[in-house]
N, C-alpha and C. Protein backbone atom coordinates (compact mmCIF):
# COMPACT_ATOMS: atom_id res chain seq x y z
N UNK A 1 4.71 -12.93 15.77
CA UNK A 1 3.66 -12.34 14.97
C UNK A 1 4.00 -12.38 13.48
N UNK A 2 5.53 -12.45 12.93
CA UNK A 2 6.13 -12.29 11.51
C UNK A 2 5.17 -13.46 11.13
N UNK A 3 5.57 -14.36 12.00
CA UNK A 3 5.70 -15.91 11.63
C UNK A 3 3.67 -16.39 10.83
N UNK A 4 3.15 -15.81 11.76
CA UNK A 4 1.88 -16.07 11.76
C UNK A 4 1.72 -15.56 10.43
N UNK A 5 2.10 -13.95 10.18
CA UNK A 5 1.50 -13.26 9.22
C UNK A 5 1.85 -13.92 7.94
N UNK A 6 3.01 -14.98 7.82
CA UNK A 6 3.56 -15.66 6.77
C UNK A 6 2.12 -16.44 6.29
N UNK A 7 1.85 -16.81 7.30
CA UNK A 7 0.83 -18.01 6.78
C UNK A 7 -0.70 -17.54 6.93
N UNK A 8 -0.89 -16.97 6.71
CA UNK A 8 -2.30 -16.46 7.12
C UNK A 8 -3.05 -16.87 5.53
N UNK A 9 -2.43 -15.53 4.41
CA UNK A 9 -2.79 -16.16 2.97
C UNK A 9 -3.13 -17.46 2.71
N UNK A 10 -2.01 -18.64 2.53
CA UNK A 10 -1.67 -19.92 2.27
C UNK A 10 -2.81 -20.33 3.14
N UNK A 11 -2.72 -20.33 4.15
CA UNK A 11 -4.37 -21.29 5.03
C UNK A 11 -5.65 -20.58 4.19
N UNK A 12 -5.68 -19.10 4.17
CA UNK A 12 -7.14 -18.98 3.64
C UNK A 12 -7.15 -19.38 2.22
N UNK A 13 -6.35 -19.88 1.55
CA UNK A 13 -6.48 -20.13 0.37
C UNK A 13 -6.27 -21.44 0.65
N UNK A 14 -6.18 -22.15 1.25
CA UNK A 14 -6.27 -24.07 1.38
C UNK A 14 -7.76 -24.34 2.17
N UNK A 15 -7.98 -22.96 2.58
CA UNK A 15 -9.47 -23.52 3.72
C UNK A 15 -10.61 -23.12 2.62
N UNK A 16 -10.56 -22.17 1.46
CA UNK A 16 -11.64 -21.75 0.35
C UNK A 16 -11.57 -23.04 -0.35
N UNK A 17 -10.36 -23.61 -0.98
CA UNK A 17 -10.08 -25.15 -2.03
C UNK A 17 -10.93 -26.19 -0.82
N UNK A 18 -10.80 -26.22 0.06
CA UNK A 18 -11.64 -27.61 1.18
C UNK A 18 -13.02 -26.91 1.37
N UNK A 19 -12.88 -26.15 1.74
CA UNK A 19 -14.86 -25.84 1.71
C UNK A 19 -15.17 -26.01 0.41
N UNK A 20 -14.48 -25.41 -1.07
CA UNK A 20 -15.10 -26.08 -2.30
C UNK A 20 -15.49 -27.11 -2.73
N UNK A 21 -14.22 -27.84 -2.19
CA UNK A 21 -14.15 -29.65 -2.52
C UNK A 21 -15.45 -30.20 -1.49
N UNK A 22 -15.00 -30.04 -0.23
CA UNK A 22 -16.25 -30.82 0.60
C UNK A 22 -18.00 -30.14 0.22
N UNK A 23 -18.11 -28.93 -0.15
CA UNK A 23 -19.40 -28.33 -0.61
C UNK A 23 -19.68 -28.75 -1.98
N UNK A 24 -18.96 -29.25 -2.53
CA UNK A 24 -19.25 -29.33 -4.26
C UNK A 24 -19.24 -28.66 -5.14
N UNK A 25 -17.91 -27.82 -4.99
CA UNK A 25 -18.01 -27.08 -6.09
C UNK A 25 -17.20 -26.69 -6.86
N UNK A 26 -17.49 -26.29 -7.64
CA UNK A 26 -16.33 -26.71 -8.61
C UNK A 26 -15.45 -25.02 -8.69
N UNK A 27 -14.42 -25.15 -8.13
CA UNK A 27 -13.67 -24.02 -7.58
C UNK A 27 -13.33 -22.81 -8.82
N UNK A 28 -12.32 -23.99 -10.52
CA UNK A 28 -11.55 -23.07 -10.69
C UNK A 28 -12.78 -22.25 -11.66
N UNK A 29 -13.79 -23.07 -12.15
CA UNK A 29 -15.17 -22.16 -12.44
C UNK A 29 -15.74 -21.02 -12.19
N UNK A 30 -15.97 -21.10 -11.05
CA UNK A 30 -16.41 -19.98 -9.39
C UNK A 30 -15.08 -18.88 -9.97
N UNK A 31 -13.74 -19.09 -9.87
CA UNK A 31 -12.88 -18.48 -9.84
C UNK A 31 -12.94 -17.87 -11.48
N UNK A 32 -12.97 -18.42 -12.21
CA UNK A 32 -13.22 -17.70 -13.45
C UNK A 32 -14.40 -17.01 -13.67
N UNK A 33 -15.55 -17.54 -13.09
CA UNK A 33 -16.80 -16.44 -13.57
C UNK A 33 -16.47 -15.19 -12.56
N UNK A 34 -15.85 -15.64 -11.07
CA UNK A 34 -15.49 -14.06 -10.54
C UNK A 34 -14.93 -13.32 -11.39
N UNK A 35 -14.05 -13.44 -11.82
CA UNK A 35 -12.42 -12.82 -12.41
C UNK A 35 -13.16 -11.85 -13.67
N UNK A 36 -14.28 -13.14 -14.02
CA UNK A 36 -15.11 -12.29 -15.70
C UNK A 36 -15.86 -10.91 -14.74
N UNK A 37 -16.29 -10.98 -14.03
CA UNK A 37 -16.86 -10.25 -13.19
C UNK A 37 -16.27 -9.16 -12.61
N UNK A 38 -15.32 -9.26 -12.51
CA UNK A 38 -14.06 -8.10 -11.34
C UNK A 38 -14.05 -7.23 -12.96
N UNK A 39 -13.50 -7.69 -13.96
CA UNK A 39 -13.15 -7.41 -15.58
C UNK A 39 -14.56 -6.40 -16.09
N UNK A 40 -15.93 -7.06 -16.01
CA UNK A 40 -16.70 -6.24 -16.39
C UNK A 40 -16.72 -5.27 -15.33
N UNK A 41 -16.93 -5.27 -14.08
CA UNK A 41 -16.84 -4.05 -12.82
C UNK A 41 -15.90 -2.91 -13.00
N UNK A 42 -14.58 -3.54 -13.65
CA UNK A 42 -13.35 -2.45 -13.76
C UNK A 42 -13.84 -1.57 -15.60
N UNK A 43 -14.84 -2.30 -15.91
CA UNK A 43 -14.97 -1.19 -17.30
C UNK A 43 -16.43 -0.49 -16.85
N UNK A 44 -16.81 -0.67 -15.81
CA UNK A 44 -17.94 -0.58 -15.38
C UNK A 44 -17.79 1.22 -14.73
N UNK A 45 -16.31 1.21 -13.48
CA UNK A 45 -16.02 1.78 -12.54
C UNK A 45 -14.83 3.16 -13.83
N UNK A 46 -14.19 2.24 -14.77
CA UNK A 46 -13.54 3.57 -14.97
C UNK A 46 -13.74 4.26 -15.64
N UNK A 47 -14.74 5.14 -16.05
CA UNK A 47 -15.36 5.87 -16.79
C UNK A 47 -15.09 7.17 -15.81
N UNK A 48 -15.59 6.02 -14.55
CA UNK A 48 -15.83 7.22 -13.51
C UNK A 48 -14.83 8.15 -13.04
N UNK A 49 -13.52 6.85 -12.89
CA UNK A 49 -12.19 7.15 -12.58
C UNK A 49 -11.60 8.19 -13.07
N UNK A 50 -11.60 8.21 -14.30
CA UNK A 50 -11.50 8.87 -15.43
C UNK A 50 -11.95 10.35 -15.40
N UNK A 51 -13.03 10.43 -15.48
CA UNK A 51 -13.77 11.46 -14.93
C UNK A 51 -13.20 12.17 -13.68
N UNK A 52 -13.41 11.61 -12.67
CA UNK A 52 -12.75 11.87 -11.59
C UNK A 52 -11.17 12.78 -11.37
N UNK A 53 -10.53 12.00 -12.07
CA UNK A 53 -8.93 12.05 -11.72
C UNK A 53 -8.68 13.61 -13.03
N UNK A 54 -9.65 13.60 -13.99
CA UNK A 54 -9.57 14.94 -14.79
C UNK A 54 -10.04 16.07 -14.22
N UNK A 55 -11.26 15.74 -13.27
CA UNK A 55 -11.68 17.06 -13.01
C UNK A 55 -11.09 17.32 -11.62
N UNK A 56 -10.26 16.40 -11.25
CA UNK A 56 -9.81 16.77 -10.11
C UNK A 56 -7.92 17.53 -9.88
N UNK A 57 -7.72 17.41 -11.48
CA UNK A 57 -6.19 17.82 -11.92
C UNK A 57 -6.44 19.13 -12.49
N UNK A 58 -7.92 19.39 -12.85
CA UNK A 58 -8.30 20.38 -13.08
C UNK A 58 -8.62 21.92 -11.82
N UNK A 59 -8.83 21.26 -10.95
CA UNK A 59 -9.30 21.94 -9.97
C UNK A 59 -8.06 22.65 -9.42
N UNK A 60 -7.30 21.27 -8.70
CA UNK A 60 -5.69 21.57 -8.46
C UNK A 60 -4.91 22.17 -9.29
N UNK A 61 -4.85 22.37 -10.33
CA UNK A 61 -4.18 22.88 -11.33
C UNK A 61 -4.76 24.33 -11.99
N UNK A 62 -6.04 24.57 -11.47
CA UNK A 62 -6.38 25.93 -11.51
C UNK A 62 -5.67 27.01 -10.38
N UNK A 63 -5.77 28.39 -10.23
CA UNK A 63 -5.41 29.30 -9.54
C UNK A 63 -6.46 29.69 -8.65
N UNK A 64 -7.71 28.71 -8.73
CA UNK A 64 -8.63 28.81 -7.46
C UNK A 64 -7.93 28.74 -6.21
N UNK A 65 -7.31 27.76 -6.06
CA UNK A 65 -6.38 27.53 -4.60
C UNK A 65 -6.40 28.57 -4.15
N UNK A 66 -5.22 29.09 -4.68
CA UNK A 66 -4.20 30.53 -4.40
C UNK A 66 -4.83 31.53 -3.96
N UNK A 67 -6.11 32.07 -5.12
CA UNK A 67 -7.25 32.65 -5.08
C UNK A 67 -8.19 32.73 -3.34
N UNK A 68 -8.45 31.44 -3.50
CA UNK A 68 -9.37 30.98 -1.67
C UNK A 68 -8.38 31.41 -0.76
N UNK A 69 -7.19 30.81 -0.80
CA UNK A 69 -6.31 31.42 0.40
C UNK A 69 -6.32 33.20 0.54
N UNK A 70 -5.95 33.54 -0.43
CA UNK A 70 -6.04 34.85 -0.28
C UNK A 70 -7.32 35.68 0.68
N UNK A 71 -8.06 34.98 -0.48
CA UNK A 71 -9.59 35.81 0.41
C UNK A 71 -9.75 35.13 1.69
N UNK A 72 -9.68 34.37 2.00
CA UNK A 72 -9.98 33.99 3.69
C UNK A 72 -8.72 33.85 4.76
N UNK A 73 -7.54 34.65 4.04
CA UNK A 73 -6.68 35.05 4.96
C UNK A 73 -6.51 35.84 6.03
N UNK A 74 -7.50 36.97 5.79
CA UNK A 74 -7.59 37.18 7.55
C UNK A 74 -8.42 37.05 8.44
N UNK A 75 -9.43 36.34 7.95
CA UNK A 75 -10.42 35.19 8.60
C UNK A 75 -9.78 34.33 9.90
N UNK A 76 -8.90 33.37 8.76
CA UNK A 76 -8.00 32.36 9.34
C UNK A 76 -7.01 32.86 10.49
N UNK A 77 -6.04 34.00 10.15
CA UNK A 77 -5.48 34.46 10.87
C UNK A 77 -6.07 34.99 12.01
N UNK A 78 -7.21 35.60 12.11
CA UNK A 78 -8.18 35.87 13.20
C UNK A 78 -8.00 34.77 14.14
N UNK A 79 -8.64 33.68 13.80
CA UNK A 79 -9.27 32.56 14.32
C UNK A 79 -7.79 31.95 14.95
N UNK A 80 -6.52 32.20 14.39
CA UNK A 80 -5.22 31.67 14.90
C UNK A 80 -4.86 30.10 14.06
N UNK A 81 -5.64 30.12 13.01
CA UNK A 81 -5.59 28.79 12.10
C UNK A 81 -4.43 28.84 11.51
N UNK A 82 -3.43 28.06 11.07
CA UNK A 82 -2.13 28.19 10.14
C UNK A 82 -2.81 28.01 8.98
N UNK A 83 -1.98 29.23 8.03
CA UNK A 83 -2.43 28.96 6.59
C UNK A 83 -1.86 27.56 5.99
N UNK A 84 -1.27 26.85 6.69
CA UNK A 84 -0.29 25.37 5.78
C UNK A 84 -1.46 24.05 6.61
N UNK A 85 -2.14 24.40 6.86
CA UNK A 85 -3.00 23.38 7.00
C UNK A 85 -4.07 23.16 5.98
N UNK A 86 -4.43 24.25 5.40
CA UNK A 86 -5.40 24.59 4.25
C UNK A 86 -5.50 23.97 3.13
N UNK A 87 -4.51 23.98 2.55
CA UNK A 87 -4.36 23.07 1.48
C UNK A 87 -4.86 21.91 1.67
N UNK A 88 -4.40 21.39 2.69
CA UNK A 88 -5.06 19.92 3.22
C UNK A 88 -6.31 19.82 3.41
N UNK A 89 -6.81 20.68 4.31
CA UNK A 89 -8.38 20.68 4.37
C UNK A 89 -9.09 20.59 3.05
N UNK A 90 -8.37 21.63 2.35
CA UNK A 90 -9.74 22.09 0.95
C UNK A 90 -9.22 20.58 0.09
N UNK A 91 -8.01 19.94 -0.10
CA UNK A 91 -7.87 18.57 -1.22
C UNK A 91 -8.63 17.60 -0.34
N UNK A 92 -8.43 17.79 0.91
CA UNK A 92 -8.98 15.91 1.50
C UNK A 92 -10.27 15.47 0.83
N UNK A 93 -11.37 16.06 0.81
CA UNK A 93 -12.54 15.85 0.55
C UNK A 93 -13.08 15.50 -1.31
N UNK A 94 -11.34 16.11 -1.69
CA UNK A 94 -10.84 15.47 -3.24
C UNK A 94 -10.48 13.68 -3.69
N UNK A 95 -9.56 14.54 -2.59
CA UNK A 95 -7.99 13.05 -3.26
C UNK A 95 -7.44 13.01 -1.95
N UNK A 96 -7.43 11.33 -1.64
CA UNK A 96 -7.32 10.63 -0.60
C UNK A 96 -5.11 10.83 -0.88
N UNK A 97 -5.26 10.42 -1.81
CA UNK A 97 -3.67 10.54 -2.51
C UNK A 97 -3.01 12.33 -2.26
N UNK A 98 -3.48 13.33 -2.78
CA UNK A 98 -3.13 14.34 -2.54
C UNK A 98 -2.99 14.91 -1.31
N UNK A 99 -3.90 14.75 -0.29
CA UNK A 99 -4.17 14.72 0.95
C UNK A 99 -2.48 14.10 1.89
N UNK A 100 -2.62 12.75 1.60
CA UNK A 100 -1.63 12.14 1.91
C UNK A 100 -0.22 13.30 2.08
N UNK A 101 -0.41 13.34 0.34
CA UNK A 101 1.11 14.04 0.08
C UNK A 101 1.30 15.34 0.76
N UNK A 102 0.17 16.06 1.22
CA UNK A 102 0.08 17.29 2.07
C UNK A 102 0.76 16.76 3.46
N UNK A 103 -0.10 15.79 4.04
CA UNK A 103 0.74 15.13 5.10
C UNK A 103 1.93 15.01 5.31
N UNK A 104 2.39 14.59 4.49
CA UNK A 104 3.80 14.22 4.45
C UNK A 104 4.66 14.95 4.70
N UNK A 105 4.35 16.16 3.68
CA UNK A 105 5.12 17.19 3.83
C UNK A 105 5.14 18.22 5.19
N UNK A 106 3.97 18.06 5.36
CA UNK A 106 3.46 18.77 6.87
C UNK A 106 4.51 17.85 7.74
N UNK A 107 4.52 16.72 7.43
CA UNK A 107 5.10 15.73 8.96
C UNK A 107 6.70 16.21 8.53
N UNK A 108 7.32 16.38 7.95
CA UNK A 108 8.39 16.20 7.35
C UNK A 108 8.61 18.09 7.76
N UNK A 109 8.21 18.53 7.22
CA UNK A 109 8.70 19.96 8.10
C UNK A 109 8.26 20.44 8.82
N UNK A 110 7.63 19.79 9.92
CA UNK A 110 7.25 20.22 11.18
C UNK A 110 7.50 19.63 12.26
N UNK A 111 7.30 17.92 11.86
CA UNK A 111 7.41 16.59 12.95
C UNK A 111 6.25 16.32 13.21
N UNK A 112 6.12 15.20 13.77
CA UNK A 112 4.53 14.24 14.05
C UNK A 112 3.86 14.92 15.29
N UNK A 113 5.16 15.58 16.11
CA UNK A 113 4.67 16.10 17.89
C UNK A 113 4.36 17.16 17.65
N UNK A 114 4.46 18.10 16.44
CA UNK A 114 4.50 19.55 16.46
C UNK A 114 2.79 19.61 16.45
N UNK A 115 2.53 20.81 16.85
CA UNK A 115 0.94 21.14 16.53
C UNK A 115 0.71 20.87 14.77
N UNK A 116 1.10 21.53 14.31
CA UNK A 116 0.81 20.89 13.05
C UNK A 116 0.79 19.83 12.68
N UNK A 117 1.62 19.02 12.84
CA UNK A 117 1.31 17.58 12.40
C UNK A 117 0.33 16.50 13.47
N UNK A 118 0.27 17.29 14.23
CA UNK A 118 -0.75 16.49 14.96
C UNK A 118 -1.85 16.78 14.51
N UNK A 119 -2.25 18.47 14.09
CA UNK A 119 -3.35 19.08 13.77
C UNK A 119 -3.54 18.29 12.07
N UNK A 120 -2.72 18.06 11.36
CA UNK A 120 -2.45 17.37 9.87
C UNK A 120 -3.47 15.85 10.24
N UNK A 121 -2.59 15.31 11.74
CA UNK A 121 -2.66 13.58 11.45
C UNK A 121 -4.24 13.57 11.68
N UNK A 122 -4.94 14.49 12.35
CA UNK A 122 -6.10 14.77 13.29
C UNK A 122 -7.15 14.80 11.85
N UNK A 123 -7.10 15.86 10.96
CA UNK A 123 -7.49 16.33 9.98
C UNK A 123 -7.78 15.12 8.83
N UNK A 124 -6.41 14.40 8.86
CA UNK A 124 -6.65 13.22 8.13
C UNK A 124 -7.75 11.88 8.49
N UNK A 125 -8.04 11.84 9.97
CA UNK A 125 -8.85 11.04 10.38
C UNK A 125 -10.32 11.05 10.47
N UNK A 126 -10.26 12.08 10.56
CA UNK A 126 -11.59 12.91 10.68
C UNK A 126 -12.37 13.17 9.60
N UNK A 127 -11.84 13.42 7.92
CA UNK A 127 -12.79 13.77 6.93
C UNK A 127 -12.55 12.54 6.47
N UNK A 128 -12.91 12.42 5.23
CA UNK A 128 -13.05 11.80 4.51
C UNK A 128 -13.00 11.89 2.67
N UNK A 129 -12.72 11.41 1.25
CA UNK A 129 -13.00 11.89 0.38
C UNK A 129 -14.14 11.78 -0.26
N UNK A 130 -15.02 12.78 -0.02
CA UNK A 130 -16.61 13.00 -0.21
C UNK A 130 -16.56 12.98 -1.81
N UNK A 131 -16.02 13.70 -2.40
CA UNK A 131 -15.89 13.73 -3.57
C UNK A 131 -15.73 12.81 -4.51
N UNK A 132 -14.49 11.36 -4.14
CA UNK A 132 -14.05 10.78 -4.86
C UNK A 132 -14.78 9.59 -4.78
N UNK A 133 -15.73 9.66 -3.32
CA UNK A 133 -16.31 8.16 -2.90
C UNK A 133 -17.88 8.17 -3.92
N UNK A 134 -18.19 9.93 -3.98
CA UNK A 134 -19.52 10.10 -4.98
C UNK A 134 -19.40 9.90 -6.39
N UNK A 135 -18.22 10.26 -6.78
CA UNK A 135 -17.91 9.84 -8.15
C UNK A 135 -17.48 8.69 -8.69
N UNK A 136 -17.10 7.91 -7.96
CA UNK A 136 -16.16 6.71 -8.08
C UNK A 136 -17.62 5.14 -8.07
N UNK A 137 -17.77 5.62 -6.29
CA UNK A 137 -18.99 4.82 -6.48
C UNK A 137 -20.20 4.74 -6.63
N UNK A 138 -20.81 5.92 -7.05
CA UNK A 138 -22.23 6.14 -7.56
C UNK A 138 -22.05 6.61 -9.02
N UNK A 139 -21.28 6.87 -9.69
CA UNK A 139 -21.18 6.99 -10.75
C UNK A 139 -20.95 5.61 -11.27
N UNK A 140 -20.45 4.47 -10.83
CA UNK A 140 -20.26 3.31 -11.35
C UNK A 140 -21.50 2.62 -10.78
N UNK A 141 -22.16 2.94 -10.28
CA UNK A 141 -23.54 1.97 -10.36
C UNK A 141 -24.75 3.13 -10.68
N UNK A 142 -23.85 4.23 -11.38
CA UNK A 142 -25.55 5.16 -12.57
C UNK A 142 -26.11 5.78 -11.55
N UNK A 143 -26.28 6.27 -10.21
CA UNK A 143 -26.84 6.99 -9.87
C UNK A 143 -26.45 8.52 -10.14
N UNK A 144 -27.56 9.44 -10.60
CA UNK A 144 -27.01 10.73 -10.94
C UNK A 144 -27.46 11.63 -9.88
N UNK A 145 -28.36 11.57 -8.76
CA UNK A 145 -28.53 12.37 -8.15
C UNK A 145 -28.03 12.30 -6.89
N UNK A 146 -26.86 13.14 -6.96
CA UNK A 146 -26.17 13.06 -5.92
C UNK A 146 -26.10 14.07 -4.67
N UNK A 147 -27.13 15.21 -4.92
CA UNK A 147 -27.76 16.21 -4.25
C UNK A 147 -27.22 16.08 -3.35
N UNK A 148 -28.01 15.50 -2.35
CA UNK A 148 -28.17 15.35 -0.53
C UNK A 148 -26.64 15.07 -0.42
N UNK A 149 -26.35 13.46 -1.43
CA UNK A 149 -25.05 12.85 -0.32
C UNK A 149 -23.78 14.03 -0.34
N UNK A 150 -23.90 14.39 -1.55
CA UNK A 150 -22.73 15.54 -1.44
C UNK A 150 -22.98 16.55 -0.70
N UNK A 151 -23.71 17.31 -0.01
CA UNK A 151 -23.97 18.37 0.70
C UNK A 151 -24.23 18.12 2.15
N UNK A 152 -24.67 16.22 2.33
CA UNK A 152 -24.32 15.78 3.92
C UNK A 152 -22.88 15.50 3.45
N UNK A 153 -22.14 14.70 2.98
CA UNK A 153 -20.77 14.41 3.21
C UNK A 153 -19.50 15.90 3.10
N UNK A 154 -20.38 16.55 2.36
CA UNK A 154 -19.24 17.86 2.46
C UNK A 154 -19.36 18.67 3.73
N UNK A 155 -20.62 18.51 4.72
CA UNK A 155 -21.16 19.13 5.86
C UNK A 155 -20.47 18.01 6.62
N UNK A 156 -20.08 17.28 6.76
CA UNK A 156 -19.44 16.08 7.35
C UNK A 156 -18.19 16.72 7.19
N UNK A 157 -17.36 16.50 6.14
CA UNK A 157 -16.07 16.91 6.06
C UNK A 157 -15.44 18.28 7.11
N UNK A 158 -16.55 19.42 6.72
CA UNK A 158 -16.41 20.51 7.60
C UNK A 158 -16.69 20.36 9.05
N UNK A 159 -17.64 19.52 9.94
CA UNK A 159 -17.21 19.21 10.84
C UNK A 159 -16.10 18.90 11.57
N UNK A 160 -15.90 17.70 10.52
CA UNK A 160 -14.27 17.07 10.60
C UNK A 160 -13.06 17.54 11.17
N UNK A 161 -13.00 18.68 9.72
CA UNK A 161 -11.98 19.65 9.81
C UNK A 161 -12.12 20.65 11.10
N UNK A 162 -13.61 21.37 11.38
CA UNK A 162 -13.70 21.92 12.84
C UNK A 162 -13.26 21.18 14.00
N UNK A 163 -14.09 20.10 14.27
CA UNK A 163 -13.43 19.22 15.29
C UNK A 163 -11.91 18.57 15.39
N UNK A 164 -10.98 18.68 14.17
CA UNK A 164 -9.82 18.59 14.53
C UNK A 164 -9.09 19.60 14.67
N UNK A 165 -9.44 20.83 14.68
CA UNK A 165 -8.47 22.15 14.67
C UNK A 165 -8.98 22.16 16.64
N UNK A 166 -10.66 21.89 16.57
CA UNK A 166 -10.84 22.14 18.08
C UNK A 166 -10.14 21.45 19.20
N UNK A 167 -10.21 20.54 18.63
CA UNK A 167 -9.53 19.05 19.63
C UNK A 167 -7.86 18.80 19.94
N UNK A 168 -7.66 19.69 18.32
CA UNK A 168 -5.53 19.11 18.90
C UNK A 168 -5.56 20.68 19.41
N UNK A 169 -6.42 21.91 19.32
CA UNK A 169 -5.97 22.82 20.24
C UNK A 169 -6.28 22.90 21.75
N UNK A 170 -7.12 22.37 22.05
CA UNK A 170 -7.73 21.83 23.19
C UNK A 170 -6.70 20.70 24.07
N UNK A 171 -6.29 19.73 23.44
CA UNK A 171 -5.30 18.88 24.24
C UNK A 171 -3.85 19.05 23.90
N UNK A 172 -3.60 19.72 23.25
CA UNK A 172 -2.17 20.55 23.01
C UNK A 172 -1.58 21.54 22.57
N UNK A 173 -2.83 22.73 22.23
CA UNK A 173 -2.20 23.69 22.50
C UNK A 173 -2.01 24.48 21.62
N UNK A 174 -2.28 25.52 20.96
CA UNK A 174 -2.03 26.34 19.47
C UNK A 174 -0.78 26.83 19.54
């Protein structure tokens, strides 16, 4: 399988040069008006980025966090939820990256078999970043009304997060 994966690139890039040549076309052209293209898209997209990655260092970097945990701490504890899953829940729907790093740390002091990190890996599959996919890619092609998709994708996310707390307690156990 190494062997294959060596060559996979190198063929699709000798089979694009022969469909050019036998179709007529003139390749390194095609390849430069893309490239002008990827160039205007990336001044196109980071405005948004930009945007994005500030108000989202902003959020994290406020004492809201700390704040939410508090107040829905004996909610959670009711329900038998670990407060170290939380963090994760409330960033995923942020930062695909932050999320991650919650993971990690979850896998790393708990293990992959523990309820938590199963309940972590579960959590990660299940949402999505609602936030970063509305800002990133509807802000780079100008749409401003983002009403609905953010309030179905954040109603999405919370599913998510329900159905993975339901599901790894259900097949393994709180």
């Amino acid at each position: 399988m190494n062997v294959v994966s060596l060559f996979i690139l190198p063929i699709f890039v000798v089979g694009v040069v022969l469909y050019g040549f036998f179709h007529h076309v003139d390749i390194y052209e095609s390849f430069l008006k893309g490239a002008k293209e990827g160039i205007v898209m990336t001044f196109h997209i980071a405005p948004a980025v930009v945007a994005m990655v500030f108000a989202t260092n902003l959020f994290l970097h406020s004492n809201f966090i700390a704040w939410f945990f508090q107040f829905l701490n004996p909610v959670f504890q009711f329900l038998h939820v670990p407060m170290e899953i939380l963090p994760m829940a409330l960033v995923r729907p942020i930062s695909g990256t932050a999320s991650l790093a919650i993971l990690n740390s979850i896998l790393i002091t708990y293990g992959p078999d523990s309820f938590m990190g199963r309940l972590a890996s579960t959590l990660q599959g299940c949402t999505d970043t609602t936030i970063y996919v509305l800002a990133l890619y509807f802000g780079s092609v100008h749409i401003k009304k983002t009403g609905h998709a953010l309030g179905v994708g954040l109603f999405a996310d919370l599913v998510g997060i329900l159905a993975s707390f339901l599901l790894v307690s259900v097949f393994f156990g709180v």
